[in-house]
Protein backbone atom coordinates (compact mmCIF):
# COMPACT_ATOMS: atom_id res chain seq x y z
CA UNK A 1 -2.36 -43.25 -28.73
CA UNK A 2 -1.26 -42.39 -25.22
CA UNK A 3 -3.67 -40.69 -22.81
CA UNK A 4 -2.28 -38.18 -21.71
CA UNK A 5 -0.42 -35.63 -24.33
CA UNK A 6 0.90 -32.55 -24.06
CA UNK A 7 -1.20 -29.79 -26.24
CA UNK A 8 0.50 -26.42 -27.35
CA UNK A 9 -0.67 -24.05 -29.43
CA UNK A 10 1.27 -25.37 -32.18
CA UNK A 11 -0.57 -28.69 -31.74
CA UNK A 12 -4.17 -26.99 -31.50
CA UNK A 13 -2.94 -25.12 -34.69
CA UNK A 14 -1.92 -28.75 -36.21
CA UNK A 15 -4.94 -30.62 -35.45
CA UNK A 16 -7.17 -27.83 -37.16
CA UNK A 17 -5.24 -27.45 -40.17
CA UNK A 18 -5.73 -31.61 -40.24
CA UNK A 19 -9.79 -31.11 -40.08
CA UNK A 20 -11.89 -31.96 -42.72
CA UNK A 21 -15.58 -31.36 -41.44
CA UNK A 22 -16.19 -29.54 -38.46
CA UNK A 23 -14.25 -28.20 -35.48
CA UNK A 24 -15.30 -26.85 -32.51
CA UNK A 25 -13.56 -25.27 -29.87
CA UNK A 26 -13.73 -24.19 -26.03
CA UNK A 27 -11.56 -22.39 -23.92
CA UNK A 28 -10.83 -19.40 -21.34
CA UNK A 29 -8.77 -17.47 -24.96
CA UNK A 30 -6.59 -18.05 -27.43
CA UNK A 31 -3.93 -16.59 -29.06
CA UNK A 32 -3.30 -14.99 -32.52
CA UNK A 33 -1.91 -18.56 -33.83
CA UNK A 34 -4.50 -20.48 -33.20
CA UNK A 35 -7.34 -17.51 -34.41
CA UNK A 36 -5.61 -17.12 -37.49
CA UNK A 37 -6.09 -21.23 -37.76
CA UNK A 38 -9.80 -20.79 -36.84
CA UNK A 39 -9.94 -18.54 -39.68
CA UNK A 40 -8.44 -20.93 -42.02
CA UNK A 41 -10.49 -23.57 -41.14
CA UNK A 42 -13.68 -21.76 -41.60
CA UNK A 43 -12.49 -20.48 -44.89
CA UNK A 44 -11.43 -24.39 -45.81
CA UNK A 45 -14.87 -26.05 -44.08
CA UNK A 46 -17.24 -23.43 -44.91
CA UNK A 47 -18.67 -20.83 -42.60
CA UNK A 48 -21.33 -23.25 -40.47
CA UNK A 49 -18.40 -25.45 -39.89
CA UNK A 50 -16.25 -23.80 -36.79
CA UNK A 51 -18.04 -23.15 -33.39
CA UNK A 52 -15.91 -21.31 -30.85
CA UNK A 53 -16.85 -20.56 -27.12
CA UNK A 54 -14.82 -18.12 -24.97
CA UNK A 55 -14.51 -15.96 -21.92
CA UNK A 56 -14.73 -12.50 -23.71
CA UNK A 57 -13.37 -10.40 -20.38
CA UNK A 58 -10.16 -8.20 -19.82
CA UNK A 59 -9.39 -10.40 -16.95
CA UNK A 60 -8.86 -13.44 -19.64
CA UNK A 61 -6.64 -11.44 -21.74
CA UNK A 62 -4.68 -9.69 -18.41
CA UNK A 63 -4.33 -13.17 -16.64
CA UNK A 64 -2.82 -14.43 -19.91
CA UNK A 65 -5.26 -16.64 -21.24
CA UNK A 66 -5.60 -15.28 -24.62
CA UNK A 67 -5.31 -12.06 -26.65
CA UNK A 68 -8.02 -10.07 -27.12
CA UNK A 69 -7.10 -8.78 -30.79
CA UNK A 70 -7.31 -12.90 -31.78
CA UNK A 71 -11.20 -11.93 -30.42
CA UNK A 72 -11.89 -9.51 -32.47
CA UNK A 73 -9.91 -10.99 -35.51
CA UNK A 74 -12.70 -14.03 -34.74
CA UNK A 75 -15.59 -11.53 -35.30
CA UNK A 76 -14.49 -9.95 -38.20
CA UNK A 77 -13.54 -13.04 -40.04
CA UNK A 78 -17.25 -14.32 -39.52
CA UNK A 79 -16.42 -17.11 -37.19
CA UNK A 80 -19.39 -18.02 -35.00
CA UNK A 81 -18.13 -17.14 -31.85
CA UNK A 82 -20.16 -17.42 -28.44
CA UNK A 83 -19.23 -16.71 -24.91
CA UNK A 84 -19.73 -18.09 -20.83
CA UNK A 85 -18.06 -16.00 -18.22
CA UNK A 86 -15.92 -17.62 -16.18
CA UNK A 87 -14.69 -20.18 -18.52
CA UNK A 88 -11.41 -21.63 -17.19
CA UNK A 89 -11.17 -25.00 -18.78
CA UNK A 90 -10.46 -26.00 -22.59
CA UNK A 91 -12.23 -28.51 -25.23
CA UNK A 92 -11.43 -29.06 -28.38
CA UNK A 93 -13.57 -31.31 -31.02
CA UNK A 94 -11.93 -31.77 -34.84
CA UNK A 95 -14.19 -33.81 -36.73
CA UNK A 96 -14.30 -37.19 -34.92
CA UNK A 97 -11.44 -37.20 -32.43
CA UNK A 98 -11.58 -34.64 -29.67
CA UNK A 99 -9.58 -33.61 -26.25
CA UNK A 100 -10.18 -32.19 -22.87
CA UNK A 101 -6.90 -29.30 -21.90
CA UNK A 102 -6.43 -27.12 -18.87
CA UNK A 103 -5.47 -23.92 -20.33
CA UNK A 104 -2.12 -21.95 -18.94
CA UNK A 105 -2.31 -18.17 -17.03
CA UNK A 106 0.50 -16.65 -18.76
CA UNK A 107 0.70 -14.33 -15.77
CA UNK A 108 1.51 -17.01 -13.38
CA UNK A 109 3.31 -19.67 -15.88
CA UNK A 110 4.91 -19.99 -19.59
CA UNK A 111 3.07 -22.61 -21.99
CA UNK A 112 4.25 -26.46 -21.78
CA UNK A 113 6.74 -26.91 -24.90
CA UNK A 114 5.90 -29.76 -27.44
CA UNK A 115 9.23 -31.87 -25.47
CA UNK A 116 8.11 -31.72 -22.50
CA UNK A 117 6.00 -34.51 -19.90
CA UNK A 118 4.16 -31.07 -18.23
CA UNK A 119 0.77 -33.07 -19.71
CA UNK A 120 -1.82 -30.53 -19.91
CA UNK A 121 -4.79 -32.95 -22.34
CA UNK A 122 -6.50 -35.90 -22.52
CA UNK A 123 -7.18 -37.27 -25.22
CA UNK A 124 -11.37 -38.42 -25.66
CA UNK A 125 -12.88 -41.27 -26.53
CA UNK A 126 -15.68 -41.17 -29.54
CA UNK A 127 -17.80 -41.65 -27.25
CA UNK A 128 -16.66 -39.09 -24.70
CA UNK A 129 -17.00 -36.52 -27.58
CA UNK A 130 -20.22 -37.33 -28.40
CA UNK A 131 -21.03 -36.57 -25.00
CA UNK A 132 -19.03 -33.56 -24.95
CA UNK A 133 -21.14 -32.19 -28.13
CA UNK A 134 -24.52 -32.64 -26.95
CA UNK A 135 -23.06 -30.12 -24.30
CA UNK A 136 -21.87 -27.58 -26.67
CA UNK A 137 -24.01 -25.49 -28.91
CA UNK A 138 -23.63 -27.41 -32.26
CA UNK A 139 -21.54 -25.86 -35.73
CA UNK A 140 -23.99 -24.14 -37.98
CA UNK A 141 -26.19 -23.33 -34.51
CA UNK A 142 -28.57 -20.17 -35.03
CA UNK A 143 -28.36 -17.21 -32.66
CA UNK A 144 -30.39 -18.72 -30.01
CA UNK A 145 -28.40 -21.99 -28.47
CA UNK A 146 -30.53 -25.19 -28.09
CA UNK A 147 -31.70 -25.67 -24.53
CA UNK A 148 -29.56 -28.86 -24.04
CA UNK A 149 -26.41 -26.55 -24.55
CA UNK A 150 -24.61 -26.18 -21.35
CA UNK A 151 -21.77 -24.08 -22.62
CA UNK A 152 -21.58 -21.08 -24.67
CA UNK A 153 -25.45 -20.20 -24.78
CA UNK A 154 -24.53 -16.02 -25.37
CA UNK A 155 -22.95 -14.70 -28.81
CA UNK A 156 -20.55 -11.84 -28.77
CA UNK A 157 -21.29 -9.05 -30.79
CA UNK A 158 -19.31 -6.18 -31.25
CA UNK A 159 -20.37 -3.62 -28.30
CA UNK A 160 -19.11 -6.38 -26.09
CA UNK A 161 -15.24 -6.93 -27.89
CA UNK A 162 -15.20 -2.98 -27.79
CA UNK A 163 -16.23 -2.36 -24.08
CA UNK A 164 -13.43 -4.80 -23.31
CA UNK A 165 -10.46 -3.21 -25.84
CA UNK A 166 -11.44 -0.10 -23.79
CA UNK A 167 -11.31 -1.86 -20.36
CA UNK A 168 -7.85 -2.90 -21.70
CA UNK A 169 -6.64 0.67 -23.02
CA UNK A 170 -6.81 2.01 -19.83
CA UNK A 171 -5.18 -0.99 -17.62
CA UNK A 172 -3.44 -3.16 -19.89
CA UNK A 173 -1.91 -6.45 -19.54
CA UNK A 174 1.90 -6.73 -17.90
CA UNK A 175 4.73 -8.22 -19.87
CA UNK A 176 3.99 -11.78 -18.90
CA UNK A 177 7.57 -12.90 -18.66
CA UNK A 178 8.82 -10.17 -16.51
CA UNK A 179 5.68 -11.26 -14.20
CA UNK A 180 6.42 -14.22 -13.55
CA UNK A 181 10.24 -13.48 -13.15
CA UNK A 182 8.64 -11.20 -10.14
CA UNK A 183 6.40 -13.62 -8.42
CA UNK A 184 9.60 -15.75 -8.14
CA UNK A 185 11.64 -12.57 -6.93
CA UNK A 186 8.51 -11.61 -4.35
CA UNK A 187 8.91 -15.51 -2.88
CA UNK A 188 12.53 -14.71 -1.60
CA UNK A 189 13.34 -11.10 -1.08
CA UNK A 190 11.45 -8.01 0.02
CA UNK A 191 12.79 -4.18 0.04
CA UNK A 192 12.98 -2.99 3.29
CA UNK A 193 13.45 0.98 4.38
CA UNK A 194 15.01 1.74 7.67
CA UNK A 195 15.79 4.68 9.06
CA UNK A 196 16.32 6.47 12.24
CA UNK A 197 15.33 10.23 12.80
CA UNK A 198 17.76 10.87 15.90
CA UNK A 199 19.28 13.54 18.26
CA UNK A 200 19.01 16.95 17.32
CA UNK A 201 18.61 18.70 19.35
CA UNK A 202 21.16 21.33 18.84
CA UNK A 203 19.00 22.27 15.79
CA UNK A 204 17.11 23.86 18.10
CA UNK A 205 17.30 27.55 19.05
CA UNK A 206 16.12 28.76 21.96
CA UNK A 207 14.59 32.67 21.73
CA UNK A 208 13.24 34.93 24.37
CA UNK A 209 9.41 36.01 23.43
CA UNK A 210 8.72 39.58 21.90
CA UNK A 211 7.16 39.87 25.21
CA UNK A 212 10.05 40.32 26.73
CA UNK A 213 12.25 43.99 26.78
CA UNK A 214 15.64 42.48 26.83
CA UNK A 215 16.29 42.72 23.13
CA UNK A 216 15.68 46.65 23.61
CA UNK A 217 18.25 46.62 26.40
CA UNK A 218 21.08 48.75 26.00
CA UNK A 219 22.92 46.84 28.61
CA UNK A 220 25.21 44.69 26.78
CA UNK A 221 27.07 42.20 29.49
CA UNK A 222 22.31 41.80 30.22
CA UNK A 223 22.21 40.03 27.07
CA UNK A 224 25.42 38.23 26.91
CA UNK A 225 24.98 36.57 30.31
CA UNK A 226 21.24 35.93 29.02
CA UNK A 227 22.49 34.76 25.62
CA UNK A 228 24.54 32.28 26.65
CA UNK A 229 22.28 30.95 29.19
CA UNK A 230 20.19 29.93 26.15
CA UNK A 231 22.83 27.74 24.34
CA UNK A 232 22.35 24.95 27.20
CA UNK A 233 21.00 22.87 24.38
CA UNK A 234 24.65 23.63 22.05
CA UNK A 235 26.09 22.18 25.10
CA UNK A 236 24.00 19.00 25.49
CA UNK A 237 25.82 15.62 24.02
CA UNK A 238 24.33 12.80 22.86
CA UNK A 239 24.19 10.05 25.44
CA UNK A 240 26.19 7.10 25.44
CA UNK A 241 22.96 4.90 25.24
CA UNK A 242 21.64 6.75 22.24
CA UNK A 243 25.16 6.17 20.44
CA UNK A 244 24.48 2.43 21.51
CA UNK A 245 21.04 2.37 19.56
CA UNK A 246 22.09 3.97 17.03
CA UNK A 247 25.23 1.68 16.40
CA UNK A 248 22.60 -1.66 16.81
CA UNK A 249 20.09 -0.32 14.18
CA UNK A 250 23.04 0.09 11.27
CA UNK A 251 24.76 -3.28 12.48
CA UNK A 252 21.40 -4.61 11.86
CA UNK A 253 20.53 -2.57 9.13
CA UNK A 254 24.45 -4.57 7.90
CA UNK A 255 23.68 -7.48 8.83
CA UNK A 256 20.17 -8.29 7.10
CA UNK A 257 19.59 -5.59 4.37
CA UNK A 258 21.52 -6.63 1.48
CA UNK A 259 21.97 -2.87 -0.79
CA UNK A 260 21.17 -3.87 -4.77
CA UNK A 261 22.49 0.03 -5.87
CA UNK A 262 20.01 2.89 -6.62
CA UNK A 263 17.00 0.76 -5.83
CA UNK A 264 17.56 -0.04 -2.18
CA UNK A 265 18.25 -2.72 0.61
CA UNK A 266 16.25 -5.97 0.57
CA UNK A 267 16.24 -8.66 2.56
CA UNK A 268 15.11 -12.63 2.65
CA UNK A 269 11.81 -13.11 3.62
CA UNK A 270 13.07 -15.72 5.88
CA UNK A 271 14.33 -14.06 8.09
CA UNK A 272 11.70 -11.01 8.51
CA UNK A 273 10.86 -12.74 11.99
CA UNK A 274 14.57 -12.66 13.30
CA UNK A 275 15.04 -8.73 11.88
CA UNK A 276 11.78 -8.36 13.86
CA UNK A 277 12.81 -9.02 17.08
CA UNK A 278 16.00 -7.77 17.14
CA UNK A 279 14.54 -4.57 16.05
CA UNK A 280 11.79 -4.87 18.42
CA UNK A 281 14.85 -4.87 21.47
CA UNK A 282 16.28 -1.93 19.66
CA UNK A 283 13.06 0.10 19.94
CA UNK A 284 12.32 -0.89 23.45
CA UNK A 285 15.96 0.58 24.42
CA UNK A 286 15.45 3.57 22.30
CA UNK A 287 12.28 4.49 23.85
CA UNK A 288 13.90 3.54 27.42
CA UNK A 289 16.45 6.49 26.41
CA UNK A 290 14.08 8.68 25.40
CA UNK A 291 12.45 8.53 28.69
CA UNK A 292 16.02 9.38 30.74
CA UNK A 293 16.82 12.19 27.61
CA UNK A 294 13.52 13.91 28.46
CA UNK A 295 14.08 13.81 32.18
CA UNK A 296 17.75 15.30 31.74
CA UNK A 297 16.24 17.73 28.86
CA UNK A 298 13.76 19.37 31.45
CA UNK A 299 15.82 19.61 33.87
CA UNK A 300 18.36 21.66 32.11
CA UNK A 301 15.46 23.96 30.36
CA UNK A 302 13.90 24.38 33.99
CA UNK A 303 17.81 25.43 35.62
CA UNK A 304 17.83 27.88 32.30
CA UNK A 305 14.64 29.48 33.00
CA UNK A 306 15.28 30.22 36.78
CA UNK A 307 18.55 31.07 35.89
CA UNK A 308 17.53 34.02 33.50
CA UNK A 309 14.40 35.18 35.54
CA UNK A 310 15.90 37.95 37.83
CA UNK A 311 18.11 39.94 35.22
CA UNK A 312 15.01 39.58 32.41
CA UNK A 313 12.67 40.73 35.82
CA UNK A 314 14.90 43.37 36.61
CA UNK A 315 14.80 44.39 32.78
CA UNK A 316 10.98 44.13 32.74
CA UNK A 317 10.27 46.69 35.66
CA UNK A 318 12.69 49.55 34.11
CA UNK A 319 10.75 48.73 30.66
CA UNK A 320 7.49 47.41 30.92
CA UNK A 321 5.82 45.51 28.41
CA UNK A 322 2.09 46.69 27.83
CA UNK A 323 0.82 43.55 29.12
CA UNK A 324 2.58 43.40 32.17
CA UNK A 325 1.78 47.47 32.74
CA UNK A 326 -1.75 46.24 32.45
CA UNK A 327 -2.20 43.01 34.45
CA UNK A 328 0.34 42.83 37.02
CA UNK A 329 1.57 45.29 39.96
CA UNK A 330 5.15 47.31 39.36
CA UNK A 331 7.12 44.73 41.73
CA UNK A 332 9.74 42.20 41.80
CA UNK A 333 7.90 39.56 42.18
CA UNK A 334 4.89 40.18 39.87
CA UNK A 335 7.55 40.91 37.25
CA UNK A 336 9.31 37.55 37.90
CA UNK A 337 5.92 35.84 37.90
CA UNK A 338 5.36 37.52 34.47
CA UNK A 339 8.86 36.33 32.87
CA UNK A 340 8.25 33.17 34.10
CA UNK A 341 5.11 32.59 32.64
CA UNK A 342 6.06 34.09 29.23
CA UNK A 343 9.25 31.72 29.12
CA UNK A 344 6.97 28.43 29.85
CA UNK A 345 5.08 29.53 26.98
CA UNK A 346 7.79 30.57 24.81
CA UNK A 347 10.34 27.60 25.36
CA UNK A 348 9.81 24.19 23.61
CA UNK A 349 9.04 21.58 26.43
CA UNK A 350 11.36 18.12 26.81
CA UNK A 351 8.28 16.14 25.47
CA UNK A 352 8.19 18.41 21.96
CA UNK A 353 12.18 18.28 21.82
CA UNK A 354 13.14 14.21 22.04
CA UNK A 355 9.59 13.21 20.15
CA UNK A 356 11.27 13.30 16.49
CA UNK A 357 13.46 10.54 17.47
CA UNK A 358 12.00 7.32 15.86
CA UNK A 359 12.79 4.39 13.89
CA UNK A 360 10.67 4.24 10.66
CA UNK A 361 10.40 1.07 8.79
CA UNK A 362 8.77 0.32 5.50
CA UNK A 363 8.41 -2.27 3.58
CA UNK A 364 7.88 -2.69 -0.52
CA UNK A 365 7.67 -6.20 -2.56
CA UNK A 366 9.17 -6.53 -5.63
CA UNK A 367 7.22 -5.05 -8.52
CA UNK A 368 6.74 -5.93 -11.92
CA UNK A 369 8.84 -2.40 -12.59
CA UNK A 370 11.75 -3.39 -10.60
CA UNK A 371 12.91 -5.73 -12.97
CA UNK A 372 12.94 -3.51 -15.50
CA UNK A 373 16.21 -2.78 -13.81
CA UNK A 374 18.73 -4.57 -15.22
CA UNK A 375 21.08 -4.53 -12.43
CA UNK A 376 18.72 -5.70 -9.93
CA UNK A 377 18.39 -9.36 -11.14
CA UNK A 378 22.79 -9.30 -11.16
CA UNK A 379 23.07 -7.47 -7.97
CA UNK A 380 20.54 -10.24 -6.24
CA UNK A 381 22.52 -13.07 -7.40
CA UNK A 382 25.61 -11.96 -6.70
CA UNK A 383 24.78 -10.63 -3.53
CA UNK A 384 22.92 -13.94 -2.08
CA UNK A 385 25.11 -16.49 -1.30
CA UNK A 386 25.04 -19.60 -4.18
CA UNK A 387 23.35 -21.77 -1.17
CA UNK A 388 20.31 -19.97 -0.29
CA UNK A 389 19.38 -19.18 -3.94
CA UNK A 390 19.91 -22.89 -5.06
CA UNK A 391 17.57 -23.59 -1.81
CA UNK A 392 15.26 -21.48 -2.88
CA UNK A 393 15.15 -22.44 -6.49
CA UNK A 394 15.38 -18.68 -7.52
CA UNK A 395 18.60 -18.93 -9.96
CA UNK A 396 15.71 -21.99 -11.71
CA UNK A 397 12.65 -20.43 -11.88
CA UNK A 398 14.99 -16.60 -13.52
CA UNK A 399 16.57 -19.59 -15.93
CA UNK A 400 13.00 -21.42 -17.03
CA UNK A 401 11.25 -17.55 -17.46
CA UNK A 402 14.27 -16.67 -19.47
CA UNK A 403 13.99 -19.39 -21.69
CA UNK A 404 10.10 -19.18 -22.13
């Protein structure tokens, strides 16, 4: 008999159908094929003749170790069933012949299949399971585990199962297979949101405060000359260098985010550094333009507001607001001091008008809800070329989830 074997649930099933006096069994979980076996045997061997040991947690059952209904199917067939946290490696004793087994995280990988040389046991010696008993409480053991037990000294009673179904109700396992599909999705790609909130200035309107008498002016060439003194900003085009950012971000936005439809643009981890620095250079000459477009942007607001001052002036003397009636003296320059101040306070500064233009980036992993899409997984493959996803084993890991 070879040493090491590969042992699948159908095997553990197997070997305690085959029993004939006592088994005993240690693990992390199991699943509803091997408790209904359990169940079997201790119908077959009689009550005092199956001993089982577990991790009775919700993180067991949501790192796919075992199912928590094969728990409670355990405790209400009568099978003496006794826990130890933490649990993460598997024994299994049938009458004389007995074998040590890692135990598989469904979340993170399918079960070995009976064919295959992933060994995951080793088969004991007789005297390596009598060993391995005087560790574990013994079949038929009361309540209260002997002192020499090293494993499995707690029973579970029913408050326990319950408090865990509950745990389990409100944040329940994932669909194991589309998990693992994901962790082999989050290994290559990334989604990746970019966006650039530009020039717009022209969005802008510029109004004279309520402070000001011109709207009540019945002089109509006043307010014309005025009015269009205040579409400087309709006139303002965007500069050259801004057109040059912007082009850069969407040839990079091209060149490394790869659209998969109504989901987005992703983009190989690998080459997250190189999409770094390029869009590091792009931001450095963006905010090198926003400096220059805030220096031109003043300067045109400033030749506006001197432009405007005498006729609004002129306007305010042979109206007077009640604030300048009260705080300044009936001339031309107190009134042109007064318009002045009002449009400082009234018009949006250079600062306030070029500060909305920014890049914003954002980036998302693959999620066990993106490939619920079933365009996504299409889209991906035929969007990265046949190189890089052979290099990356992707199209191999998709093919072995599939098949699990």
């Amino acid at each position: 008999m070879p040493l090491f074997i590969t042992l699948t649930q159908a095997n553990i099933c197997q070997r305690l159908e085959a029993a004939r006096k006592h088994v005993v069994l240690a693990a992390p979980g199991l699943g509803m094929e091997v408790a209904h076996a359990l169940v079997s045997a201790r119908q077959r061997l009689g009550p005092n003749a199956v001993q089982v040991v577990l991790d009775i947690s919700a993180r067991v059952t949501r790192l796919g170790y075992g199912n928590h209904a094969a728990v409670e199917l355990l405790l209400a067939s009568g099978v003496a069933l006794r826990q130890h946290e933490g649990l993460r490696i598997g024994a299994l004793i049938c009458d004389d012949a007995g074998w040590s087994f890692s135990t598989v995280p469904r979340l993170v990988e399918a079960d070995p299949t009976a064919d295959s040389d992933a060994f995951n046991a080793i088969a004991l010696t007789s005297a390596q399971v009598m060993v391995l008993r005087s560790e574990l409480p013994p079949v038929g053991a009361s309540t209260q585990a002997p002192e020499y037990a090293v494993v499995g000294n707690d029973m579970v009673d029913k408050q326990a199962l319950d408090k865990v179904k509950r745990a389990l109700e409100i944040a329940p396992p994932q669909q194991f297979d589309l998990a693992r599909q994901t962790q082999v999705y989050v290994a290559l790609i990334q989604f990746v949101e970019l966006s650039f909130e530009g020039f717009n200035i022209q969005s802008r309107r510029i109004q004279l405060p309520k402070s000001l008498p011109l709207v009540a002016s019945q002089d109509k060439a006043l307010k014309d000359r005025i009015t269009t003194s205040l579409k400087v900003l309709d006139k303002m085009e965007k500069p050259k260098a801004l057109q040059t950012v912007t082009q850069r971000l969407e040839d990079l936005r091209e060149a490394f985010l790869i659209p998969v439809g109504q989901l987005g643009r992703v983009m190989l981890k690998s080459k997250r550094t190189e999409f770094e620095t390029e869009l590091a250079e792009i931001q450095k000459d963006l905010d090198a333009c926003e400096e220059v477009l805030e220096g031109d942007l003043q300067l045109a607001l400033d030749k506006v507001v001197e432009s405007i001052i005498p006729d609004i002036a002129r306007a305010v003397l042979a109206d007077p607001p009640p604030r300048f009636r009260g705080l300044y003296p009936s001339t031309i320059v107190a009134a042109m001091d007064y318009v002045r101040d009002e449009l400082v306070r009234a018009f949006p500064s250079a600062t306030e008008l070029v500060s909305g233009m920014k890049i914003h980036k954002f980036y998302k992993d693959v999620t066990y809800e993106t490939l619920k899409n079933k365009d996504f997984g299409e889209r991906v493959m035929s969007a990265i070329p046949r190189s890089v996803l052979d290099g990356s084993l992707l199209q191999e890991g998709v093919a072995v989830e599939a098949i699990n």
